[in-house]
Protein backbone atom coordinates (compact mmCIF):
# COMPACT_ATOMS: atom_id res chain seq x y z
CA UNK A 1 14.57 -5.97 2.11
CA UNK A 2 14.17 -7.02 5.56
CA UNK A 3 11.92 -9.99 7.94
CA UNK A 4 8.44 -8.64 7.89
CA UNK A 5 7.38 -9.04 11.19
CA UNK A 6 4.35 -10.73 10.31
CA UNK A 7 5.69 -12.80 7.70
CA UNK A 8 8.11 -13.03 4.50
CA UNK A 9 9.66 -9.65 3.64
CA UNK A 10 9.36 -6.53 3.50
CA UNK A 11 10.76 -3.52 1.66
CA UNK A 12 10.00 0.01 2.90
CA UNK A 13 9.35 2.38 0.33
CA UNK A 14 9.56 6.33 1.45
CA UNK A 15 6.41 8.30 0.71
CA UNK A 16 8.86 10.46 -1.47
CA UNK A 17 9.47 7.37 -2.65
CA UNK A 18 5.82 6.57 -3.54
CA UNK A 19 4.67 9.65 -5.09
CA UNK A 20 7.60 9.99 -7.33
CA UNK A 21 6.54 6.94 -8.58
CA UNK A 22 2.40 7.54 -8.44
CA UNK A 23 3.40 10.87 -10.38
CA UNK A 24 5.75 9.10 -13.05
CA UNK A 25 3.22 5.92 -13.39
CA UNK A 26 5.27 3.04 -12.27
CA UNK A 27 3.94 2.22 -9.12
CA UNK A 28 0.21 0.78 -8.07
CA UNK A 29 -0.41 1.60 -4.50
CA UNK A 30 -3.27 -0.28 -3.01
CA UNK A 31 -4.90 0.83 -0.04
CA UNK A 32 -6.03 -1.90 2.55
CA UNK A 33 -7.87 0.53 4.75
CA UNK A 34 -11.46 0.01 5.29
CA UNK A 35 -14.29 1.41 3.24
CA UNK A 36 -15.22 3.94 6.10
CA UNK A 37 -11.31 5.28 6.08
CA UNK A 38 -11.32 5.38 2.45
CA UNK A 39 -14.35 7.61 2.56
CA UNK A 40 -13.05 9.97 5.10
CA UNK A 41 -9.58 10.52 3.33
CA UNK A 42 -7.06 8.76 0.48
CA UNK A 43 -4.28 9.18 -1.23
CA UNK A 44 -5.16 10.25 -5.10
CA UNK A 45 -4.54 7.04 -7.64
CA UNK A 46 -4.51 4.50 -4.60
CA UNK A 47 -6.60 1.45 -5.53
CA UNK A 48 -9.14 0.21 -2.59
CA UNK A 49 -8.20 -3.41 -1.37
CA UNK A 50 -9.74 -3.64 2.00
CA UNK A 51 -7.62 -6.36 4.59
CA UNK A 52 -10.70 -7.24 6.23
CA UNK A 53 -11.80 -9.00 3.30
CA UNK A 54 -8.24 -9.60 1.48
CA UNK A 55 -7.76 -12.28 -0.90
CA UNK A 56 -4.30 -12.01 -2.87
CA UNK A 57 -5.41 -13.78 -6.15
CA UNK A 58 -8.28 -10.97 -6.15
CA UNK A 59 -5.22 -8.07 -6.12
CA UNK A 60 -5.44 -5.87 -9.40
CA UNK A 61 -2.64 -6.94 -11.62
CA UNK A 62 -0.08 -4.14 -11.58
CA UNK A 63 1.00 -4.51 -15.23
CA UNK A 64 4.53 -3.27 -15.94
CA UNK A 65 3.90 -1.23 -12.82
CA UNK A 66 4.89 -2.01 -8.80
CA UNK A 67 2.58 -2.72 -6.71
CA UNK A 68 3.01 -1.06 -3.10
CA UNK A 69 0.38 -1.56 -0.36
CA UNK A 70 -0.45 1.64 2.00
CA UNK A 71 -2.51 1.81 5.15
CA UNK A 72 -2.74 4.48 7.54
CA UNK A 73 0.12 3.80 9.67
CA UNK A 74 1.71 0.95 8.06
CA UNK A 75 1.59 -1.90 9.85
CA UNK A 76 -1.46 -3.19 7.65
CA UNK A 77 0.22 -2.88 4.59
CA UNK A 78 3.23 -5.21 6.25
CA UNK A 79 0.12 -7.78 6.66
CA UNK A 80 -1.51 -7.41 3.36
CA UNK A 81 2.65 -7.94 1.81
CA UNK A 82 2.91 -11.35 4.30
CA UNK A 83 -0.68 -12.42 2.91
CA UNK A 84 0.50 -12.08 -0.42
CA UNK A 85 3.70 -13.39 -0.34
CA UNK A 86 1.79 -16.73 1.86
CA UNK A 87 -0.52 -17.32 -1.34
CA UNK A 88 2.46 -17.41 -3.10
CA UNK A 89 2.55 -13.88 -5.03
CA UNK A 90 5.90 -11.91 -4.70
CA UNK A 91 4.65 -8.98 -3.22
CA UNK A 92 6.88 -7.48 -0.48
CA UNK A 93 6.74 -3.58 -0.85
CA UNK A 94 4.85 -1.26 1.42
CA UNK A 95 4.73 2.96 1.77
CA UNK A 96 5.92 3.04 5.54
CA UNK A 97 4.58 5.37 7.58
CA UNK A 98 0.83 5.44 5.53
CA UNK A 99 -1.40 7.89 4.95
CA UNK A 100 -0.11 9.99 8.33
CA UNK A 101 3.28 9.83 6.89
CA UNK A 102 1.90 11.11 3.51
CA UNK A 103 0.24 14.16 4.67
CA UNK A 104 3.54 14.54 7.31
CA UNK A 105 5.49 15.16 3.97
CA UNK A 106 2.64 17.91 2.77
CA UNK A 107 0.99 15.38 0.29
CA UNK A 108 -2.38 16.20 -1.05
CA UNK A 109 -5.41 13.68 -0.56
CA UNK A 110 -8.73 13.65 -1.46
CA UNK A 111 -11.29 14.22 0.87
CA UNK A 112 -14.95 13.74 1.28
């Protein structure tokens, strides 16, 4: 782990990384993108948890999985992790990169 540069810290998951663990069922990945992004293009299995109206004690609870914010670059996804982490929940791992890093890699996502 490392500072978050807008708060706590932050772990960088690899979108290998992520999809190994979206394909094996131990990771959550919540997307704070907005509705409109969501629309256009997502990842498959991300859960929608906009940033313009975040509220950490509102986040779905991961169960026995990890729960790893996305965006589309990743620099949201560091400020949803520093939200989370201020309300107290120990949340500190993001897909860096996002969704342009996913479909770098040759990822599939759903489209509209």
């Amino acid at each position: 782990m490392q500072p978050n540069p807008f708060g706590g810290v932050i772990e960088n998951l690899t979108v290998e990384e992520v999809r190994a663990g979206l394909d094996d069922g131990t990771i959550l990945l919540v997307d704070v993108r907005e509705p409109n992004e969501l629309a256009a293009e997502r990842i498959p299995g991300a859960v929608e948890f906009p940033l313009s109206t975040f509220d950490a004690a509102a986040l779905p609870d991961p169960g026995d999985k990890t729960l790893v914010f996305s965006c589309r670059s990743g620099q949201r996804s560091q400020k949803a992790a520093a939200a989370a982490q201020a309300a107290g929940f120990d949340l500190h791992r993001h897909m860096a990169g996002g969704i342009l890093a996913w479909k770098d890699a040759g990822f599939p996502t759903d489209r509209d």
